[in-house]
Protein backbone atom coordinates (compact mmCIF):
# COMPACT_ATOMS: atom_id res chain seq x y z
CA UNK A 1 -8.85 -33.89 -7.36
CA UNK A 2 -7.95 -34.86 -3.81
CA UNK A 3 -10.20 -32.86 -0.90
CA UNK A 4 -8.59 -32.63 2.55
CA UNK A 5 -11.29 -34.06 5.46
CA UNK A 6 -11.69 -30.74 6.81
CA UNK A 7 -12.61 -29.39 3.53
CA UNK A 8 -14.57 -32.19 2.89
CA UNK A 9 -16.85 -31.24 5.89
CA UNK A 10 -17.05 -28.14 4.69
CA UNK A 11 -18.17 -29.20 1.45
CA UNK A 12 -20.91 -31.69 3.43
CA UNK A 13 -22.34 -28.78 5.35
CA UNK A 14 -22.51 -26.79 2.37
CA UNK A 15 -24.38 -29.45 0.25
CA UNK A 16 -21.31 -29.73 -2.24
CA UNK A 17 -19.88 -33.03 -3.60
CA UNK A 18 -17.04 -35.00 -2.01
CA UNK A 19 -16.94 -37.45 -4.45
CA UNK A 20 -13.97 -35.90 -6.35
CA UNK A 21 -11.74 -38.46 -7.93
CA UNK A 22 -11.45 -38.14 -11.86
CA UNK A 23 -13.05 -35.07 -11.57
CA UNK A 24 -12.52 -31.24 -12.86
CA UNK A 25 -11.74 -28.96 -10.26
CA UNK A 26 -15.17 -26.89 -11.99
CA UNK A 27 -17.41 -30.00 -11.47
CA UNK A 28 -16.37 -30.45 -8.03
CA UNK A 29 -16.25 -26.87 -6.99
CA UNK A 30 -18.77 -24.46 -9.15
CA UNK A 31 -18.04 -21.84 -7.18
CA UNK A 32 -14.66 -21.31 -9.16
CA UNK A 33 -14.94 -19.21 -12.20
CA UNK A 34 -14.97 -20.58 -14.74
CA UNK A 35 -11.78 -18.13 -16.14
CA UNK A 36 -9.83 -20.22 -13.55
CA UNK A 37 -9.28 -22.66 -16.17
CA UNK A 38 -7.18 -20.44 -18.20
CA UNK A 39 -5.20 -19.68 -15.33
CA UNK A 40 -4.59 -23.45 -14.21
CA UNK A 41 -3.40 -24.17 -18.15
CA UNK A 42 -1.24 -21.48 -17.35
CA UNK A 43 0.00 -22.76 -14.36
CA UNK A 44 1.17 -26.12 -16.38
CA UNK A 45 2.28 -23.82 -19.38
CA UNK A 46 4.50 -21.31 -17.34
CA UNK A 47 5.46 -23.48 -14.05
CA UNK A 48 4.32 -20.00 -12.10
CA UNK A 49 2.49 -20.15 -9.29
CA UNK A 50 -0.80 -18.29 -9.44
CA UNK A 51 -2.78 -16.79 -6.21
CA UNK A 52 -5.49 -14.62 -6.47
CA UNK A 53 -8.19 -13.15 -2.95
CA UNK A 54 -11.65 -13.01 -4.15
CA UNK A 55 -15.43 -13.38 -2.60
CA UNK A 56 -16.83 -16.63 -4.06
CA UNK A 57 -20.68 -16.94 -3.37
CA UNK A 58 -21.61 -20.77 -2.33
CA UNK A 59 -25.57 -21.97 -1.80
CA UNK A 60 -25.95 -17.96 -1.36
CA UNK A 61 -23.09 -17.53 0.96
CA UNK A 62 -20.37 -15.33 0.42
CA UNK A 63 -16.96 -16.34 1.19
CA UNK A 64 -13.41 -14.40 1.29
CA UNK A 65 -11.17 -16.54 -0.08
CA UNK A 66 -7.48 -16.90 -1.49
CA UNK A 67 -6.77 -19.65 -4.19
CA UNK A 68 -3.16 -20.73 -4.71
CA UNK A 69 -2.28 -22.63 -7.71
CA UNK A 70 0.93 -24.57 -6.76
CA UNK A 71 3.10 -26.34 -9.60
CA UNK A 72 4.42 -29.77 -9.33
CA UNK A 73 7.10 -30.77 -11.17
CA UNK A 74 8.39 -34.23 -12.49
CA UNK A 75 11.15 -34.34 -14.62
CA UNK A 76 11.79 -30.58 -15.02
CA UNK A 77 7.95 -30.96 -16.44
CA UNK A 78 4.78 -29.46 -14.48
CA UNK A 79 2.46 -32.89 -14.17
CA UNK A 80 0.10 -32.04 -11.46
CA UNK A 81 -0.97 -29.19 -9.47
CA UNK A 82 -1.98 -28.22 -5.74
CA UNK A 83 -4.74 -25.82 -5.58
CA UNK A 84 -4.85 -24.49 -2.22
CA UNK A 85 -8.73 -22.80 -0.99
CA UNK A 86 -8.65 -20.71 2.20
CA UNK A 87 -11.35 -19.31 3.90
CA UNK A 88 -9.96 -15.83 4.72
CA UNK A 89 -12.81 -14.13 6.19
CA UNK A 90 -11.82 -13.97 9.57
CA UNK A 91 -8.54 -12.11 8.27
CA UNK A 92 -10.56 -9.64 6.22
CA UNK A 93 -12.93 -9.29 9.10
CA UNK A 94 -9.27 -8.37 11.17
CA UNK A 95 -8.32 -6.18 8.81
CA UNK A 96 -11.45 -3.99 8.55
CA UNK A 97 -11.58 -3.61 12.44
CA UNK A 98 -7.98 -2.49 12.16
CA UNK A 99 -8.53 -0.38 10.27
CA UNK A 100 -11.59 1.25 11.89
CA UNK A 101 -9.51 1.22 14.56
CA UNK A 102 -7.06 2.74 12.89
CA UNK A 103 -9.00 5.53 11.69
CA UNK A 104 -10.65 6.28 14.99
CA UNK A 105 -7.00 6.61 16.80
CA UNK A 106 -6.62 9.68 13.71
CA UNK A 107 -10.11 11.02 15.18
CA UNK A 108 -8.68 11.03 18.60
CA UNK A 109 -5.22 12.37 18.18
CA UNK A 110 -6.84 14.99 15.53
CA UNK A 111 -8.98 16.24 18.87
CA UNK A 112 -6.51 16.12 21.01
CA UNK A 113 -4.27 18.27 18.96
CA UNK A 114 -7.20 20.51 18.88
CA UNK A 115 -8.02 20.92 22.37
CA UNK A 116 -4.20 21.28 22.99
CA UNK A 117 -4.42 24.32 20.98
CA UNK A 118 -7.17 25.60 22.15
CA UNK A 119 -5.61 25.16 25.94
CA UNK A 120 -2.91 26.79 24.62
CA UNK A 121 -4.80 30.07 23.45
CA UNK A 122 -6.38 29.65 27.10
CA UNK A 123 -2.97 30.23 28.50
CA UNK A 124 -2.13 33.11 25.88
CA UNK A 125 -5.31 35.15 27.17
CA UNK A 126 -4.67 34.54 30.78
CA UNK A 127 -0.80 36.16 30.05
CA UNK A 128 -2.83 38.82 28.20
CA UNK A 129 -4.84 39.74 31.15
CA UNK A 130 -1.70 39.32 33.04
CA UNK A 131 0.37 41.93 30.69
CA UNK A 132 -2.81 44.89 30.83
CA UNK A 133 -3.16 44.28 34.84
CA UNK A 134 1.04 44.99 35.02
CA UNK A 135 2.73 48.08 33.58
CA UNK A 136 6.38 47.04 34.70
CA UNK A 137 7.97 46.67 31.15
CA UNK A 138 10.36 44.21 31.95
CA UNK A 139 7.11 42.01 32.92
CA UNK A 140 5.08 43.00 29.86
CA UNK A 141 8.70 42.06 27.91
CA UNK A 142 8.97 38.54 29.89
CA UNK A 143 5.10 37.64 29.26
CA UNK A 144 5.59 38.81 25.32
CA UNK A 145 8.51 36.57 25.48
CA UNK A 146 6.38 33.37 26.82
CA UNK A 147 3.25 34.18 24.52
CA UNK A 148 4.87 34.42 21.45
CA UNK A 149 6.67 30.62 22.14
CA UNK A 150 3.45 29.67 23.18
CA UNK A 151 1.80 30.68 20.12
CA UNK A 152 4.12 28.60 18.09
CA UNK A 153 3.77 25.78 20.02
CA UNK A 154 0.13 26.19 19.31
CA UNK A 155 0.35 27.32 15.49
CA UNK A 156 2.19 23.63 15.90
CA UNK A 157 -0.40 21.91 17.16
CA UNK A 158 -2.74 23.56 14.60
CA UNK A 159 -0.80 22.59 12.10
CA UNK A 160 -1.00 18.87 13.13
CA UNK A 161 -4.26 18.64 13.47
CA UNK A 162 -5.41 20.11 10.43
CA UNK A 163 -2.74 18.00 8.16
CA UNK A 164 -3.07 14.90 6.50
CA UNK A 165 -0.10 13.47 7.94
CA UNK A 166 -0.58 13.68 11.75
CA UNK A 167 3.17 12.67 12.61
CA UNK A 168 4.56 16.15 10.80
CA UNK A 169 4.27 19.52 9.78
CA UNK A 170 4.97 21.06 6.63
CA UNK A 171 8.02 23.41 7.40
CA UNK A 172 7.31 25.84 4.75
CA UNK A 173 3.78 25.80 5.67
CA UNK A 174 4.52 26.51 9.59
CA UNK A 175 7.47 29.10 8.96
CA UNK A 176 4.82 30.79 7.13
CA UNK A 177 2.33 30.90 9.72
CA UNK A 178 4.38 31.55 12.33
């Protein structure tokens, strides 16, 4: 086993040894489980590389981590092996606040889709009032004319903001409706 300084720092702070040489990777590093073993004989079996993500708890700390198991080869034979230990935390901790963030953009565009609707029905009942205070029938024709592609512009925006998918409308669904 061969530690890296920075890891060996790590292992320092963390009151973990850093005398390593000679010794299993599960005597060095107890946070490994202990099913690892199987995988690094199958590493030198198979020649495959082996990586695996997983929270490993160290002196009560829990840590994100990925593991790669890297073959090395000597004569068309795997000899030795380079296991790899990241701290990924800070990734995970990306990922989560992307995808909050994320999730809150759907909140956002969901209400907006809704108040666009509902600004839209706004507009329909102002033409209403508009149609009832002007008996001309070409008017009343013209307004009817401007509602109705209102309303599916609106039966639209319904449609997006009560779907899954937020980038489309079901066709069938909105040729219903409208």
């Amino acid at each position: 086993v061969f530690m890296n300084a920075p890891f060996r720092e790590i292992n320092l702070s963390l009151g973990l040894e850093t005398d390593v040489f000679g010794k299993h990777i599960t005597e060095v590093f107890p946070f490994i489980p202990k099913q690892r073993t199987a995988e690094y004989e199958n590493v030198f079996a198979t020649g495959e590389v082996f990586i695996v993500e997983e929270v490993v708890g160290v002196n009560g700390r829990d840590f994100f981590t990925e593991t790669r198991l890297i073959p090395i080869y000597k004569d068309n034979k795997v000899t030795q092996m380079i296991t790899v230990i990241r701290d990924i935390g800070k990734r995970k901790e990306i990922d989560a606040l992307k995808l909050k963030n994320a999730e809150q953009k759907e909140i956002l565009l969901r209400e907006i889709h809704h108040r666009v609707k509902n600004n839209l029905s706004i507009v329909i009942s102002l033409l209403d009032m508009q149609i009832r205070n002007n008996p001309n029938p070409a008017f009343i024709k013209m307004a009817r004319d401007v509602e109705f592609r209102i309303r599916s512009m609106s039966l639209i925006h319904e449609h997006l903001y009560k779907s899954d998918e937020l980038d489309r409308v079901p066709i069938d669904k909105y040729l219903f409706s409208l």
